[in-house]
C-alpha atoms as a PDB file:
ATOM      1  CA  UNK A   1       7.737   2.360  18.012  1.00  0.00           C
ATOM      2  CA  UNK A   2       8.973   3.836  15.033  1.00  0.00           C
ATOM      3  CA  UNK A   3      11.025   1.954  11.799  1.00  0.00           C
ATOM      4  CA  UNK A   4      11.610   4.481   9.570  1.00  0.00           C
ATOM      5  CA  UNK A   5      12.038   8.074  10.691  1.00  0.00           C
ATOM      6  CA  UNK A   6      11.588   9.646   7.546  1.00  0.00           C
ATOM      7  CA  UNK A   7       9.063  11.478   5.968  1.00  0.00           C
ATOM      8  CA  UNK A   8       8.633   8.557   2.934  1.00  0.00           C
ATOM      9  CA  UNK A   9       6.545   6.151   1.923  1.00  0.00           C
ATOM     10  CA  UNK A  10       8.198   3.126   0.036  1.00  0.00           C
ATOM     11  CA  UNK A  11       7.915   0.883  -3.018  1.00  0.00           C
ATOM     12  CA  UNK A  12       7.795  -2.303  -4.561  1.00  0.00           C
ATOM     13  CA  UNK A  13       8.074  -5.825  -2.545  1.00  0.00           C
ATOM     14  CA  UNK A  14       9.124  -9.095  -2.973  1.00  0.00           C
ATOM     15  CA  UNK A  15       9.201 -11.792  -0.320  1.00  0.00           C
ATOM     16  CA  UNK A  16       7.846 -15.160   0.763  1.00  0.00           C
ATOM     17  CA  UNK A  17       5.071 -16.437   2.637  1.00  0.00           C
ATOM     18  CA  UNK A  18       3.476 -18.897   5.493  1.00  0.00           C
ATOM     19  CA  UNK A  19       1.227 -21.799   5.956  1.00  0.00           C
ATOM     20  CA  UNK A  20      -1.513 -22.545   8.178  1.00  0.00           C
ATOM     21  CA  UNK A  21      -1.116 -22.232  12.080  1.00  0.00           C
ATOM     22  CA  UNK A  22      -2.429 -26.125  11.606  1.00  0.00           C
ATOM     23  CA  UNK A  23      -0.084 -28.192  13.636  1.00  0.00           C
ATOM     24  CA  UNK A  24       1.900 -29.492  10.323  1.00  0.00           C
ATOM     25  CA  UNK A  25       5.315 -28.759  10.071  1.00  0.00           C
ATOM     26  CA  UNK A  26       6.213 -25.857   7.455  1.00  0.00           C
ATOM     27  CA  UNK A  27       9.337 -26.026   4.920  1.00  0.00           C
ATOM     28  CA  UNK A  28      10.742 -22.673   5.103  1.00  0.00           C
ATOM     29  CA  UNK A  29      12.004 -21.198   1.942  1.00  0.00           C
ATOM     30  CA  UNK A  30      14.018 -17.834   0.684  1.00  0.00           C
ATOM     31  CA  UNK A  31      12.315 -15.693  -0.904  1.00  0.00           C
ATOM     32  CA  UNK A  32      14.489 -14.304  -4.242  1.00  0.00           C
ATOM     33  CA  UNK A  33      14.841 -10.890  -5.736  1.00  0.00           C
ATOM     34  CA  UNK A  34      16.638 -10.488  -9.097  1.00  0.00           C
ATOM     35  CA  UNK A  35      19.312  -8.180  -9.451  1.00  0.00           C
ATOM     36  CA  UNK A  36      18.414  -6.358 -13.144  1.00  0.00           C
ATOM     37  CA  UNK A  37      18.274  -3.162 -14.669  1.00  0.00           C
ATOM     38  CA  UNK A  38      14.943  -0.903 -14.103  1.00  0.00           C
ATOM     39  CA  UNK A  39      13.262  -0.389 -16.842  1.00  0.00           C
ATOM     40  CA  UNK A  40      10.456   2.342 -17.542  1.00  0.00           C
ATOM     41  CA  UNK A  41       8.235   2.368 -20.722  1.00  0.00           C
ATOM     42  CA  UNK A  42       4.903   4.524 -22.020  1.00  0.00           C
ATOM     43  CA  UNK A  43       2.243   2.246 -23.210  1.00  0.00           C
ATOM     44  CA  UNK A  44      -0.655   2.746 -25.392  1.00  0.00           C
ATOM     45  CA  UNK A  45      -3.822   4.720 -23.653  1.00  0.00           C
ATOM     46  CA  UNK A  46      -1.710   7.243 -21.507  1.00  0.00           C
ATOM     47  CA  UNK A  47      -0.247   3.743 -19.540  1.00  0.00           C
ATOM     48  CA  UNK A  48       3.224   3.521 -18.015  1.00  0.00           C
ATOM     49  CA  UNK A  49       5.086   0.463 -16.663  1.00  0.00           C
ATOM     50  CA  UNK A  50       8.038   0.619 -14.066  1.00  0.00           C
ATOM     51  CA  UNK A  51       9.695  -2.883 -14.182  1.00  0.00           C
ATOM     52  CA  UNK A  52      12.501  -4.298 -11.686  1.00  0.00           C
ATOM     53  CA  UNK A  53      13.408  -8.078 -12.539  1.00  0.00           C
ATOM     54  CA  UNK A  54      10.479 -10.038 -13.218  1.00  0.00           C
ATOM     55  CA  UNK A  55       8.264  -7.620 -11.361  1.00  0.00           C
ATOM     56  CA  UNK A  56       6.280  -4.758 -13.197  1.00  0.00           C
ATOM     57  CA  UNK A  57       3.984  -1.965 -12.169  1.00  0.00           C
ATOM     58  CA  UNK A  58       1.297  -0.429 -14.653  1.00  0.00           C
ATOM     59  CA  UNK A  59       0.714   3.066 -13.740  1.00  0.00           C
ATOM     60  CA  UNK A  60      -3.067   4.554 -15.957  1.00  0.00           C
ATOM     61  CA  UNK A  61      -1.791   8.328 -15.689  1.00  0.00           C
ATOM     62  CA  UNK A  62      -5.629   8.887 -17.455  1.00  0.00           C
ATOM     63  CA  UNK A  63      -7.276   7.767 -14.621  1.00  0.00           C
ATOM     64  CA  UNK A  64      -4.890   9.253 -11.124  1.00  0.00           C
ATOM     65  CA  UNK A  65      -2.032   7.837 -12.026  1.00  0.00           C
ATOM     66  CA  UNK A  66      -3.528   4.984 -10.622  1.00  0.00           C
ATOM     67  CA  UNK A  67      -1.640   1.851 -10.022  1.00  0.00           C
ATOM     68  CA  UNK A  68      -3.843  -0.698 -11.855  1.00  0.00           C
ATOM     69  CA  UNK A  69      -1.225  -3.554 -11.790  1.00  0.00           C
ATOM     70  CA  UNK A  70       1.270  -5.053  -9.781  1.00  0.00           C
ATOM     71  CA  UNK A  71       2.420  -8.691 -10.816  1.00  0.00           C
ATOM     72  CA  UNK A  72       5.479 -11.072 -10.901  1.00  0.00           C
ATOM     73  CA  UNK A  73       5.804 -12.686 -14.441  1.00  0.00           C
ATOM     74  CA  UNK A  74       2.176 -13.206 -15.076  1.00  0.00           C
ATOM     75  CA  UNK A  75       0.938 -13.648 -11.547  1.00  0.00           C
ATOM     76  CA  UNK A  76      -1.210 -10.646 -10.806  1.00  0.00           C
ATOM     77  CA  UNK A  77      -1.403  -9.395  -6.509  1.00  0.00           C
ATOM     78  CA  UNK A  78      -4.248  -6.523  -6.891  1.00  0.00           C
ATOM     79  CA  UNK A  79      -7.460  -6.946  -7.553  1.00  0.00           C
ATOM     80  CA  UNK A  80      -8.862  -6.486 -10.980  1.00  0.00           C
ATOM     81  CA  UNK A  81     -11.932  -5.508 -11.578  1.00  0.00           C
ATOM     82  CA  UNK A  82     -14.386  -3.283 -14.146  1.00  0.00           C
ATOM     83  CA  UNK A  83     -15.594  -1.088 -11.329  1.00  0.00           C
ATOM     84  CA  UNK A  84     -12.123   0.873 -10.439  1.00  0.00           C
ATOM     85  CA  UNK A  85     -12.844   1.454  -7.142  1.00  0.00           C
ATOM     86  CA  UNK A  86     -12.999  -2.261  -6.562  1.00  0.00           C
ATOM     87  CA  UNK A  87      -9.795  -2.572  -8.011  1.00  0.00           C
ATOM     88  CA  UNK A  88      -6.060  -1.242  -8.287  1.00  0.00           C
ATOM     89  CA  UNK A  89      -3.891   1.417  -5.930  1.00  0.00           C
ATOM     90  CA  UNK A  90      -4.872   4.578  -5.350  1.00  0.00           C
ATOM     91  CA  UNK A  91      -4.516   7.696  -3.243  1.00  0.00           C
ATOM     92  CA  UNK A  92      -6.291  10.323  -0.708  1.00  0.00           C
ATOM     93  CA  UNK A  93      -6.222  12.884   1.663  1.00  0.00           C
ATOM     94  CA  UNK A  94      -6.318  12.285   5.424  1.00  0.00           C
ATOM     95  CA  UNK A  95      -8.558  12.682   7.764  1.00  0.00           C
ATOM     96  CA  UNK A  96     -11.618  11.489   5.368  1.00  0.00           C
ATOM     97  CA  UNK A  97     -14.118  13.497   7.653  1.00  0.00           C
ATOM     98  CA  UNK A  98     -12.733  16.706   5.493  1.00  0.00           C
ATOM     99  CA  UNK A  99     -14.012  15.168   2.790  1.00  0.00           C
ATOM    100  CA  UNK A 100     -16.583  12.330   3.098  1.00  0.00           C
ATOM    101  CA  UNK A 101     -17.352  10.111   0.118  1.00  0.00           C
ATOM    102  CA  UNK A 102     -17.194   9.632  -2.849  1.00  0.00           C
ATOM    103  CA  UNK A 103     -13.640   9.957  -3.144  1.00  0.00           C
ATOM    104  CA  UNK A 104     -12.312  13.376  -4.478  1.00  0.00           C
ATOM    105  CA  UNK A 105     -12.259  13.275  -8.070  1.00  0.00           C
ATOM    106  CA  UNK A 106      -8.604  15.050  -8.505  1.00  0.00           C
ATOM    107  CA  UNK A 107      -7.388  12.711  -6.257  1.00  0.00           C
ATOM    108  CA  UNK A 108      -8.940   9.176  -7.670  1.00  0.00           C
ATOM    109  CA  UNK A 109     -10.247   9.604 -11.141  1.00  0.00           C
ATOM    110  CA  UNK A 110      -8.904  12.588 -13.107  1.00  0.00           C
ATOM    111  CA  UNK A 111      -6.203  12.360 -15.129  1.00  0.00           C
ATOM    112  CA  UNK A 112      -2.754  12.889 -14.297  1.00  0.00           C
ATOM    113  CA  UNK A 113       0.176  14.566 -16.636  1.00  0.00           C
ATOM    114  CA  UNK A 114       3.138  12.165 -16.711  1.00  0.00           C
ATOM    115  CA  UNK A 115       6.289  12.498 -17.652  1.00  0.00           C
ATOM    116  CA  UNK A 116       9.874  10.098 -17.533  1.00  0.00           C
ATOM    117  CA  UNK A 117      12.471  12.460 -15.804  1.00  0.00           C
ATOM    118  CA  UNK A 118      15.848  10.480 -15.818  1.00  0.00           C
ATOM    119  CA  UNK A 119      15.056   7.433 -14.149  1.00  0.00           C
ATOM    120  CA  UNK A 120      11.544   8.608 -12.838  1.00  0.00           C
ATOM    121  CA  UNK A 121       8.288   8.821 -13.800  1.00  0.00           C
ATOM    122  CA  UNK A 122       6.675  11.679 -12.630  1.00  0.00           C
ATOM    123  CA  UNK A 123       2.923  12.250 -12.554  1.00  0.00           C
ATOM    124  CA  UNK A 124       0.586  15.261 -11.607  1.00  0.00           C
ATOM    125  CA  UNK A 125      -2.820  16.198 -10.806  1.00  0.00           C
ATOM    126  CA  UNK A 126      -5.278  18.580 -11.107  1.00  0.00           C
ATOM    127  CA  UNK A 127      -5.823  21.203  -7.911  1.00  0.00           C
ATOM    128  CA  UNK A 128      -8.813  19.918  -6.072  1.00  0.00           C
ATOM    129  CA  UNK A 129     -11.958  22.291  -4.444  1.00  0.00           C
ATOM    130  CA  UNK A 130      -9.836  21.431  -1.276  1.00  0.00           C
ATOM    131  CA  UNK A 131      -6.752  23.616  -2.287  1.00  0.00           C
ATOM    132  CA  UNK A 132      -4.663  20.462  -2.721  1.00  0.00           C
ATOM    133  CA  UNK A 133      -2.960  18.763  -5.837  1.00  0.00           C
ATOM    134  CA  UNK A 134      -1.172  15.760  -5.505  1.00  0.00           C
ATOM    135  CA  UNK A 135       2.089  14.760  -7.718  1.00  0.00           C
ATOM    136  CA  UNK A 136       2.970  10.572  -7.957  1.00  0.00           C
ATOM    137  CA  UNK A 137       6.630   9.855  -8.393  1.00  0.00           C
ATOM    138  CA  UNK A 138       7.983   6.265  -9.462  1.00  0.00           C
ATOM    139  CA  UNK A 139      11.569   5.320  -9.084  1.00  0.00           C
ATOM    140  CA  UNK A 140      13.189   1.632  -9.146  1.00  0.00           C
ATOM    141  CA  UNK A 141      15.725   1.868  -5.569  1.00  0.00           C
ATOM    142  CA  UNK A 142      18.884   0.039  -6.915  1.00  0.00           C
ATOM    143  CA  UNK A 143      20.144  -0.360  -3.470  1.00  0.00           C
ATOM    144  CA  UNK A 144      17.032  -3.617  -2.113  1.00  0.00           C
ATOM    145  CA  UNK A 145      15.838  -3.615  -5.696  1.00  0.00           C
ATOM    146  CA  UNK A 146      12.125  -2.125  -4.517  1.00  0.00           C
ATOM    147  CA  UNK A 147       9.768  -0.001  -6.436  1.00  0.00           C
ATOM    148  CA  UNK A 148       9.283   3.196  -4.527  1.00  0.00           C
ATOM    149  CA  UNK A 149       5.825   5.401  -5.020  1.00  0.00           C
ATOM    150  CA  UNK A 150       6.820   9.110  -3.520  1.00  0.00           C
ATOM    151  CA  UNK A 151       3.388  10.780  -2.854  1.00  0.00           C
ATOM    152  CA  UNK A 152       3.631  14.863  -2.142  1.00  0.00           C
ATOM    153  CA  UNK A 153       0.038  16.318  -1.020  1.00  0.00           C
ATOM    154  CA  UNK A 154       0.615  20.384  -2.623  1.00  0.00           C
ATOM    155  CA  UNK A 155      -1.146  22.629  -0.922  1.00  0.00           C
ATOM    156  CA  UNK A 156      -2.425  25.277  -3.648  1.00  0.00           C
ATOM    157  CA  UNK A 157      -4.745  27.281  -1.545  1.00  0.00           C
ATOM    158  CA  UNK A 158      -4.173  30.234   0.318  1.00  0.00           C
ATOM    159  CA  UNK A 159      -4.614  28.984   4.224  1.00  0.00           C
ATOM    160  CA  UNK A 160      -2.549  26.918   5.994  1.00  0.00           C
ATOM    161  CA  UNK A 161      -3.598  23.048   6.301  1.00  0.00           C
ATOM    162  CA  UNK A 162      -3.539  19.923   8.427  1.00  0.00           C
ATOM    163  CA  UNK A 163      -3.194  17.068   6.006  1.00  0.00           C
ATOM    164  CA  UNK A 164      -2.111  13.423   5.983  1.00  0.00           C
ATOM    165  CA  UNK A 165      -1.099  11.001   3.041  1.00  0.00           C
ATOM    166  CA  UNK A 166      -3.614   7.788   2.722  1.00  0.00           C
ATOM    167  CA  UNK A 167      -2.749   4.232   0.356  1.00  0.00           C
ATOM    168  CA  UNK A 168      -5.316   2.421  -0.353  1.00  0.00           C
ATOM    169  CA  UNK A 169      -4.530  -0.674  -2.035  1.00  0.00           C
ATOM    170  CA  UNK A 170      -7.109  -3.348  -3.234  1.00  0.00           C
ATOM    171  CA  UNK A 171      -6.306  -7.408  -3.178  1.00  0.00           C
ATOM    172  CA  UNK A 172      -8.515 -10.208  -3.693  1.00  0.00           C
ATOM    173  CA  UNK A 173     -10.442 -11.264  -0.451  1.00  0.00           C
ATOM    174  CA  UNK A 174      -8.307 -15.301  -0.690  1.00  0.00           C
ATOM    175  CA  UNK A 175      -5.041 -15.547   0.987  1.00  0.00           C
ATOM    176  CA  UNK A 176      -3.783 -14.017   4.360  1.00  0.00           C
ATOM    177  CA  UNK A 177      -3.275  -9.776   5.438  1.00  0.00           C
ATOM    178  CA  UNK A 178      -0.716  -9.355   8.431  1.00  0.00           C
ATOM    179  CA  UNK A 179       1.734  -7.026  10.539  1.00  0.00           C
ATOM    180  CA  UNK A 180       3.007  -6.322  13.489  1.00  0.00           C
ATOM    181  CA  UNK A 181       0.587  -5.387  16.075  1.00  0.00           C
ATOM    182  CA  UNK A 182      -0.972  -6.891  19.412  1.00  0.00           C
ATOM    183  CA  UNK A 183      -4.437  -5.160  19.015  1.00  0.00           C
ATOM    184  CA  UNK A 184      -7.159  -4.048  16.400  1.00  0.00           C
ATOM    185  CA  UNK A 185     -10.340  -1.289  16.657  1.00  0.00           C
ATOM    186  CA  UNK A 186     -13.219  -1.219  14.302  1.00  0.00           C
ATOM    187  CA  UNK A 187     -12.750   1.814  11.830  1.00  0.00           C
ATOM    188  CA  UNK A 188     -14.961   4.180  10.698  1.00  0.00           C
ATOM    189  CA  UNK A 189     -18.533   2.846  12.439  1.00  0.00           C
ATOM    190  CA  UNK A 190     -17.999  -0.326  11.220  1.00  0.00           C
ATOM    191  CA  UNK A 191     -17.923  -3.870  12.263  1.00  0.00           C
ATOM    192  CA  UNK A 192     -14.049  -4.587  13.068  1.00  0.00           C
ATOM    193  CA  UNK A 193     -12.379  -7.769  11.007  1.00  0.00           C
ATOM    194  CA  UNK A 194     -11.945 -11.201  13.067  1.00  0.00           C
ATOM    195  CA  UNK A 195      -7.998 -10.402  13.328  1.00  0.00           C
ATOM    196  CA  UNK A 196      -5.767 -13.308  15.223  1.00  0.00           C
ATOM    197  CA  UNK A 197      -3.033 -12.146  17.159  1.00  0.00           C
ATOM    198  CA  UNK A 198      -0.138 -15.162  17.451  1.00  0.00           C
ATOM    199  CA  UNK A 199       3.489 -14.606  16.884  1.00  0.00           C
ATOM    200  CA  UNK A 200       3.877 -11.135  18.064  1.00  0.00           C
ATOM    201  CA  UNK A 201       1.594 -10.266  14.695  1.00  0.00           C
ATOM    202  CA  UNK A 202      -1.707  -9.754  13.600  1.00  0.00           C
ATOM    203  CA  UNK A 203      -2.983 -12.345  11.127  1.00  0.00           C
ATOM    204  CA  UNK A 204      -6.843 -11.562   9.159  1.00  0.00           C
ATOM    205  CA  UNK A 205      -7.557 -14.852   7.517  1.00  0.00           C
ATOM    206  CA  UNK A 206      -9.626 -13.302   4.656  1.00  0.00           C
ATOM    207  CA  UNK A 207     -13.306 -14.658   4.604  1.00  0.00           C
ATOM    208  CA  UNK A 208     -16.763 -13.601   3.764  1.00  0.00           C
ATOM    209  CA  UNK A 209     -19.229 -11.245   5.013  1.00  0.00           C
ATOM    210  CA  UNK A 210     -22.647  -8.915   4.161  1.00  0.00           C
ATOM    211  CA  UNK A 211     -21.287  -6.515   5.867  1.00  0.00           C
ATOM    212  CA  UNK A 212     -18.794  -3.460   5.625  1.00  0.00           C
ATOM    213  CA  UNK A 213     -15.839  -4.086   7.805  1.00  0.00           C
ATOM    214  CA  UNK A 214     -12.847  -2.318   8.975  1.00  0.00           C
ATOM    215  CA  UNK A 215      -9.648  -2.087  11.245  1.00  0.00           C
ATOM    216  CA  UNK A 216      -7.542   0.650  12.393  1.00  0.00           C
ATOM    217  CA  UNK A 217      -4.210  -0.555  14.218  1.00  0.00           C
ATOM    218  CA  UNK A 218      -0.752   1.233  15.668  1.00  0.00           C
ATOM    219  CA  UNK A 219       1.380  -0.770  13.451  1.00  0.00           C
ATOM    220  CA  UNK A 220       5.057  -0.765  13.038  1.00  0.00           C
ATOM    221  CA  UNK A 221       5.526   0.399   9.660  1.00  0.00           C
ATOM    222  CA  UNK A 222       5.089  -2.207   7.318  1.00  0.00           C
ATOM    223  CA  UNK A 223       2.063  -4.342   6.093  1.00  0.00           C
ATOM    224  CA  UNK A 224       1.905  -7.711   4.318  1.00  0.00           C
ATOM    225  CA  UNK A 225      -0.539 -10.018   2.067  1.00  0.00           C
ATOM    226  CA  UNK A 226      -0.233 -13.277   0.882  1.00  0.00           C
ATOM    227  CA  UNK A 227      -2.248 -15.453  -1.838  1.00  0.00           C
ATOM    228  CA  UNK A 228      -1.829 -18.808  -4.322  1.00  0.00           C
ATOM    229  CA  UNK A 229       1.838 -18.229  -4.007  1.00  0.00           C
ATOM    230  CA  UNK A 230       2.609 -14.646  -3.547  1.00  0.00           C
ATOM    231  CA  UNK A 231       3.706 -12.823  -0.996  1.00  0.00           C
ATOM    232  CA  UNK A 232       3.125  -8.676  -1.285  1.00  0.00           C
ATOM    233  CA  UNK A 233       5.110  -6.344   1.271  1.00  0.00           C
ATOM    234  CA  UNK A 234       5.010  -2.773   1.587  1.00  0.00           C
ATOM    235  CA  UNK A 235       6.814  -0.223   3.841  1.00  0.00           C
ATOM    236  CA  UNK A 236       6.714   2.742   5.138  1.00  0.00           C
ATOM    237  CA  UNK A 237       7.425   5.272   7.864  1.00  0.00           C
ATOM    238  CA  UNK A 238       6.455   3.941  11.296  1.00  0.00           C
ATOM    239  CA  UNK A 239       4.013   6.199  13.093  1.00  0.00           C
ATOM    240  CA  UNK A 240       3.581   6.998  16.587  1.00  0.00           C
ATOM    241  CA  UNK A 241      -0.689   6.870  17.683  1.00  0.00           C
ATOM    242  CA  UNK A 242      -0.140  10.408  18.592  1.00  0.00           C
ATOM    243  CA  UNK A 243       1.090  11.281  14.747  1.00  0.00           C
ATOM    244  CA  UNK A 244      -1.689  10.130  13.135  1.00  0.00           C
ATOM    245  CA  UNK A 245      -4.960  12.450  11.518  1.00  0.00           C
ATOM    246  CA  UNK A 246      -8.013  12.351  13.936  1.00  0.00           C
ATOM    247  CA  UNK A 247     -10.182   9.209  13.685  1.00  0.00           C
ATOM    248  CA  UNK A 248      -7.371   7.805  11.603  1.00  0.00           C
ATOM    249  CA  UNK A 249      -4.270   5.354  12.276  1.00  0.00           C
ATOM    250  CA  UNK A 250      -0.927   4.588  10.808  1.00  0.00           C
ATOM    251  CA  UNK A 251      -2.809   0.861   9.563  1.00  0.00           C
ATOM    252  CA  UNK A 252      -6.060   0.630   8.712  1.00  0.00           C
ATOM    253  CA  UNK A 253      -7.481  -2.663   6.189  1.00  0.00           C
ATOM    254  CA  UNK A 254     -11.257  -2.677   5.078  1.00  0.00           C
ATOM    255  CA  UNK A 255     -13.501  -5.672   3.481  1.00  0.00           C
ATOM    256  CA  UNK A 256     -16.277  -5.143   1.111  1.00  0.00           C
ATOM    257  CA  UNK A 257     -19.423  -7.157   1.531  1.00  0.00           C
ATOM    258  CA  UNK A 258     -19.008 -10.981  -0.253  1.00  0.00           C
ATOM    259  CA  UNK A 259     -15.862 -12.418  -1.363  1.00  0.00           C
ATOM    260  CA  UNK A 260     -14.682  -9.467  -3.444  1.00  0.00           C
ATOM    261  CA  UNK A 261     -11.678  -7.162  -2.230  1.00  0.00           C
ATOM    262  CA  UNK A 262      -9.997  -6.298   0.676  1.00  0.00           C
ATOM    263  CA  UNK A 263      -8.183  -3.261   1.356  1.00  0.00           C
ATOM    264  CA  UNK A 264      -4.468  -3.069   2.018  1.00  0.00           C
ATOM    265  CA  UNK A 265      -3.990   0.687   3.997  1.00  0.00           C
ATOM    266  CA  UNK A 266      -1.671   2.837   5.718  1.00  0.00           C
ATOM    267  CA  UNK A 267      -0.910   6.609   6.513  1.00  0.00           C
ATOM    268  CA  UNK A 268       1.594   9.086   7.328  1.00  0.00           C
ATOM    269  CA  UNK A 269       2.015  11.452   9.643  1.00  0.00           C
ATOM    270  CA  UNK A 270      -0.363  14.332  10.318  1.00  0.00           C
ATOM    271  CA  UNK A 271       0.884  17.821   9.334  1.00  0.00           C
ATOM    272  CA  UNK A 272       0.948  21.340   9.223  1.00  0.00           C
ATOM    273  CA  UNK A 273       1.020  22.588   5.020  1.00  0.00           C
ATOM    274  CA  UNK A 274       1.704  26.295   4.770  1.00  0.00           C
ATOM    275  CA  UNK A 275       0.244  27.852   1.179  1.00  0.00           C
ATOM    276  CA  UNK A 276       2.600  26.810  -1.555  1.00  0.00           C
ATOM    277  CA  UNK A 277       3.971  24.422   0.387  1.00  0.00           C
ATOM    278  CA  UNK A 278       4.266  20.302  -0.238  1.00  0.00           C
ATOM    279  CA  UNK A 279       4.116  17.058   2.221  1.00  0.00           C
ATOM    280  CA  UNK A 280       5.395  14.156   0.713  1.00  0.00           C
ATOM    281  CA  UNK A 281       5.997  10.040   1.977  1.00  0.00           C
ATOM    282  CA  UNK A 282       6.992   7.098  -0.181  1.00  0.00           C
ATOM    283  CA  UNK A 283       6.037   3.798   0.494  1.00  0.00           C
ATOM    284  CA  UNK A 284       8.273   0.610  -0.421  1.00  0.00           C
ATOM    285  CA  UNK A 285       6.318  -2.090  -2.639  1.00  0.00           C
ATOM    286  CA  UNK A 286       7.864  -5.703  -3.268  1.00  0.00           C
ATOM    287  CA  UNK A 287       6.606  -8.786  -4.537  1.00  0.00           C
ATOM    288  CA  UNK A 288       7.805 -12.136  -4.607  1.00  0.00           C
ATOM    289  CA  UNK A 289       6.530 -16.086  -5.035  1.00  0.00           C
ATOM    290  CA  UNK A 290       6.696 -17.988  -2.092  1.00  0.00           C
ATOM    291  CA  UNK A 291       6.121 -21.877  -1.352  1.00  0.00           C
ATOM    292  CA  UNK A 292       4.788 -20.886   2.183  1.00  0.00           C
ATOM    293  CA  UNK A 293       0.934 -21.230   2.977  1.00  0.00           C
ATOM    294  CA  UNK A 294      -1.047 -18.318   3.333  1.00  0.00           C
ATOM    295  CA  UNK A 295      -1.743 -19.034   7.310  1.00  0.00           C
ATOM    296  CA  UNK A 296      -0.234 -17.908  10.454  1.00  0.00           C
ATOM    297  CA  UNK A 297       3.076 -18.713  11.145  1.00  0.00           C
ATOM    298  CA  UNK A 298       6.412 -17.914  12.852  1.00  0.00           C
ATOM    299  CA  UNK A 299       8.351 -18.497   9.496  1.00  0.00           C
ATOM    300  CA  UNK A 300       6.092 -16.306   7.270  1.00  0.00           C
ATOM    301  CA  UNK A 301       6.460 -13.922  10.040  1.00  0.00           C
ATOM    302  CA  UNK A 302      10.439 -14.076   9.676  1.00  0.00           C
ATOM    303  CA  UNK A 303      10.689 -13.771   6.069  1.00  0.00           C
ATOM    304  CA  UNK A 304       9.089 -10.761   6.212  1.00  0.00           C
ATOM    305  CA  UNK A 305      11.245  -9.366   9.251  1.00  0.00           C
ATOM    306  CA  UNK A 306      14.582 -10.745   7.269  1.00  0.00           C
ATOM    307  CA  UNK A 307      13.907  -8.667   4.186  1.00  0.00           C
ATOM    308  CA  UNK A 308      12.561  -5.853   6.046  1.00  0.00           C
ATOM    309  CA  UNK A 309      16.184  -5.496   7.758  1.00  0.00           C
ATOM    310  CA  UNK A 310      18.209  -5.984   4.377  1.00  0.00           C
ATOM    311  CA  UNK A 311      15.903  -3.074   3.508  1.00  0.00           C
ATOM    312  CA  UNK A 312      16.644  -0.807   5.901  1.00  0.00           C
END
């Protein structure tokens, strides 16, 4: 089942989100996006900020272009952390067989050159030992007032390559991480995540662990998390099983050991890169407060549907 039939992966979110599937009785409520100009600024220490309302992204171009915030007023949804790969948004290659771990430096750490073009910023990145560069592009979308994060995967090297585009976003392991799917399979040799599946979604209420954990799913292109009053959406082209780069899937969400940070994941489709040529996919990111609980629940479940069809 496919949602989007582009390409694209898409920006910035904001929503509203659910309570506990406790038998209490849940006060629905609208989640609001402001209407406002965007806004783009350079920062001290090679930082940018994209800014839509009340909403802001920080953008480290030193360090991948990395996006190393994401908050509403002053209420931060990614993880923060002094180890980088605990915290933050950032980007890979797919399948991650072709490249194993750690991640590849051009891709996660280096720096980035950045640049405001008109009413994006534009960041790129240094050709990899893998033949590929990869260029970051930030826009505000005036039309359902979302940030949107364009990723193109350039293939610099003289072969022809099968590639896929991979978002890996990191939240605090508190709160709730759902979309819509009736099944889950542990990913990458690992012990799967105890997923429910009740309202035609599936609902991981985060908890705590020793071990590495991880889910792939067949989703239908968009993923959710909320936390202490915050509700994070993203979207982005739906994918059939069939589209996806082996071992891989269009959803995927991993847990560190202890109560630390939990992945928020999904990939494109899997294709064919001639030399000199580019793959891209933007992904939608919003964020909004919410009064719901972070459980389970039919209405949490709507909100997210509601604005996901104004969207569209």
């Amino acid at each position: 089942m496919k949602l989007f039939q582009k390409l694209t992966i898409a920006g910035i979110f904001l929503l509203g989100f659910s309570s506990q599937a406790s038998a209490k009785a849940v006060t629905k409520r609208k989640c609001y996006i402001k209407k406002t100009s965007k806004t783009i600024k350079a920062l001290e220490d090679n930082k940018y900020s994209i800014s839509i309302g009340d909403v802001t992204m920080t953008i480290d171009a030193s360090y991948a272009a990395k996006i190393i915030s994401y908050k509403i007023g002053n209420d931060e949804v990614l993880n923060q952390d002094s180890f980088q790969n605990y915290s933050g948004s950032t980007f890979w290659t797919s399948p991650q067989n072709d490249w194993g771990w750690p991640p590849v430096e051009e891709y996660d750490s280096k720096p980035f050159t950045a640049k405001i073009v008109g009413d994006k910023l534009v960041m790129n990145g240094q050709k990899s030992k893998f033949g590929y560069s990869i260029s970051k592009e930030f826009n505000v979308n005036k039309k359902n007032n979302s940030i949107e994060v364009k990723y193109s995967i350039n293939n610099e090297s003289d072969e022809t390559r099968q590639v896929a585009p991979w978002e890996i976003s990191r939240v605090p392991n508190d709160g709730i991480l759902f979309f819509q799917a009736d099944k889950v399979e542990p990913g990458n040799d690992m012990t799967g995540l105890p997923f429910q599946f009740k309202h035609g979604a599936a609902w991981y209420e985060m908890d705590e662990d020793e071990d590495h954990r991880k889910i792939n799913a067949d989703g239908n292109g968009w993923i959710a998390y909320s936390a202490k009053g915050l509700l994070f959406v993203k979207t982005f082209q739906d994918l059939d099983p069939s589209e996806t780069a082996p071992g891989e899937a269009e959803i995927q969400s991993y847990a560190f050991p202890g109560k630390t940070y939990v992945e928020v994941e999904e990939q494109g489709v899997y294709t064919t890169v001639k030399p000199g040529e580019s793959v891209s996919w933007t992904v939608n990111w919003y964020l909004t407060h919410t009064d719901l609980e972070p459980v389970p629940s039919e209405d949490l479940l709507k909100e997210v549907k509601k604005l996901i069809k104004k969207l569209n």
